[in-house]
Protein backbone atom coordinates (compact mmCIF):
# COMPACT_ATOMS: atom_id res chain seq x y z
CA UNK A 1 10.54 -16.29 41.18
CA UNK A 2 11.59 -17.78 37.98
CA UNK A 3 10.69 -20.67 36.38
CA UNK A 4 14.51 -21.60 34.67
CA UNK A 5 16.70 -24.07 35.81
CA UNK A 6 20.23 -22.78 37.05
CA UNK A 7 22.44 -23.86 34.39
CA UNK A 8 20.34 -24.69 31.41
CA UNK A 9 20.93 -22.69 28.56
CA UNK A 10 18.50 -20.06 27.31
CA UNK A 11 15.81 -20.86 25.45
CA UNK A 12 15.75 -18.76 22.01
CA UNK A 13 12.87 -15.89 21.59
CA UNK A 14 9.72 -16.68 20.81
CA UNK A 15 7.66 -14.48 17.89
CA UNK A 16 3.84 -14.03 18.61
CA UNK A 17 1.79 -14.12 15.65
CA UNK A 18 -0.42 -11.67 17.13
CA UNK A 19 2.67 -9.11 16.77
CA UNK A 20 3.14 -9.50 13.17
CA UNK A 21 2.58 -6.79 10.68
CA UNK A 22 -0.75 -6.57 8.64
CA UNK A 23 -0.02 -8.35 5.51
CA UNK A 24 0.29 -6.02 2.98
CA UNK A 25 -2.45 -7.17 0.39
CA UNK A 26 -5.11 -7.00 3.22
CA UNK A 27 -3.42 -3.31 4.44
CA UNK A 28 -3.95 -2.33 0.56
CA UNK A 29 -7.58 -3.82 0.44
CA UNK A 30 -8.50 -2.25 4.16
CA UNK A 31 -7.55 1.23 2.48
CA UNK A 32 -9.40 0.46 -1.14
CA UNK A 33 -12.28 -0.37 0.95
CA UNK A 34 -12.10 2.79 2.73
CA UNK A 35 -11.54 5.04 0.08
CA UNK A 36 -14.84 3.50 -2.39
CA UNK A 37 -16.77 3.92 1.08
CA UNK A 38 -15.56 7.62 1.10
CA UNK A 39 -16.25 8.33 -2.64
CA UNK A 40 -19.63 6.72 -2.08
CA UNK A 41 -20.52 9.62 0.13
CA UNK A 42 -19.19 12.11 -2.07
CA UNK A 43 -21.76 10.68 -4.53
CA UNK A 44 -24.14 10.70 -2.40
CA UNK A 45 -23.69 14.16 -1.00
CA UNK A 46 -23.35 15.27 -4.86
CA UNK A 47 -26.82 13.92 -5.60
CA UNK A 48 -28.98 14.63 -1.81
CA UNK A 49 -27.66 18.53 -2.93
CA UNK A 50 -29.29 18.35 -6.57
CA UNK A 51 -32.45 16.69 -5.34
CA UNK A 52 -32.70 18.84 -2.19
CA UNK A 53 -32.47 22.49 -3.97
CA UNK A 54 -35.38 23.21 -3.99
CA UNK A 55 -36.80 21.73 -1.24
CA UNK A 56 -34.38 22.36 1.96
CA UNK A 57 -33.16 25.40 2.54
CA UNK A 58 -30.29 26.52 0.39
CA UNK A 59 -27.35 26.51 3.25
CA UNK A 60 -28.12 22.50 3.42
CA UNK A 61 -27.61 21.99 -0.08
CA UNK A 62 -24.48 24.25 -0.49
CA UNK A 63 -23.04 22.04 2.77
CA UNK A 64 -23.51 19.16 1.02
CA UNK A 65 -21.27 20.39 -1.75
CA UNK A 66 -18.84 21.60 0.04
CA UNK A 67 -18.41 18.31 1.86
CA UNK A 68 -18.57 16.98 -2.02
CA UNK A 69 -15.54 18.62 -2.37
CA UNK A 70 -13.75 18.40 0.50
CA UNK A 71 -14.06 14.40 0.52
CA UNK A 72 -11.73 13.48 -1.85
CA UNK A 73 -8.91 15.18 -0.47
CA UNK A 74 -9.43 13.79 2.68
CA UNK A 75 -9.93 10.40 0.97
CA UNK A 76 -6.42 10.45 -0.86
CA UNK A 77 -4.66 11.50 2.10
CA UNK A 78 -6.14 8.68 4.14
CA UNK A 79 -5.60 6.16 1.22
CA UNK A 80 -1.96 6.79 1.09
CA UNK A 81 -1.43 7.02 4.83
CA UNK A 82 0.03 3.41 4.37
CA UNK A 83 1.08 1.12 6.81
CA UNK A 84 1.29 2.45 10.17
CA UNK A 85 4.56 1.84 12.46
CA UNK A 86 4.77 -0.22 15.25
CA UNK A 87 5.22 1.44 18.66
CA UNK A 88 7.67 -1.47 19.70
CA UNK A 89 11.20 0.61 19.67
CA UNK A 90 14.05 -0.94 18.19
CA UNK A 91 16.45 -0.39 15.58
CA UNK A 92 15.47 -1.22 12.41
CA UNK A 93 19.00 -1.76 11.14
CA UNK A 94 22.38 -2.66 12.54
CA UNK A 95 25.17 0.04 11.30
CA UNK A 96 28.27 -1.13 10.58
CA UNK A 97 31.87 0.53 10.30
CA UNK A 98 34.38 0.00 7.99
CA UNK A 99 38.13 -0.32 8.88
CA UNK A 100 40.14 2.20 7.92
CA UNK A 101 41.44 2.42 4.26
CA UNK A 102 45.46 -0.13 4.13
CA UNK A 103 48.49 2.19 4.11
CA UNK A 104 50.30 2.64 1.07
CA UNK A 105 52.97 0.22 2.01
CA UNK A 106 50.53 -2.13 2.95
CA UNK A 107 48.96 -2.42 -0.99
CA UNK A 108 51.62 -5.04 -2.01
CA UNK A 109 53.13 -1.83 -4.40
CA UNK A 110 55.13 -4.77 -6.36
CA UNK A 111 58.61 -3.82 -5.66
């Protein structure tokens, strides 16, 4: 069942604000944000394995540095993951072909 009249023209597309892209200054922020929280750990980890030495068994401590470590590659690769694609499909660009290339008698040769 449709709700158009027979005959009346279309009625143009309409863009939802809910699917617009994440503007780009909050997608940078949402990964800054992400990546300080990460380092925090790191820090934190760095420090819980100095002050725990002697007191916690020495596989806890040595986890804690590994994970030390380990965080701030995981961190960069998450901070530069970027802005994530949209699952719509569609082409993102319309190709476009160029004639072919005027004859030779077709240059205006001037004779």
């Amino acid at each position: 069942m449709s709700t158009r009249r027979r005959g009346a023209p279309a009625q143009p597309e309409v863009h939802r604000i809910t699917s617009a892209p994440e503007p780009l200054a909050d997608d940078l922020a949402r990964r800054q944000r992400r990546y300080l929280w990460q380092m925090g750990v790191r820090v934190v980890c760095f420090v819980a394995a100095g002050l725990l030495w002697g007191h916690v068994p020495v596989a806890v401590s040595i986890v804690l540095l590994v994970a030390a470590t380990v965080l701030p590659y995981v961190a960069v690769l998450l901070a530069n993951a970027g802005r994530e694609r949209r699952d719509e499909p569609g082409v993102f660009f319309e190709a476009r072909e160029l004639g072919a290339a005027p004859r030779h008698d077709e240059l205006g040769g001037g004779r």
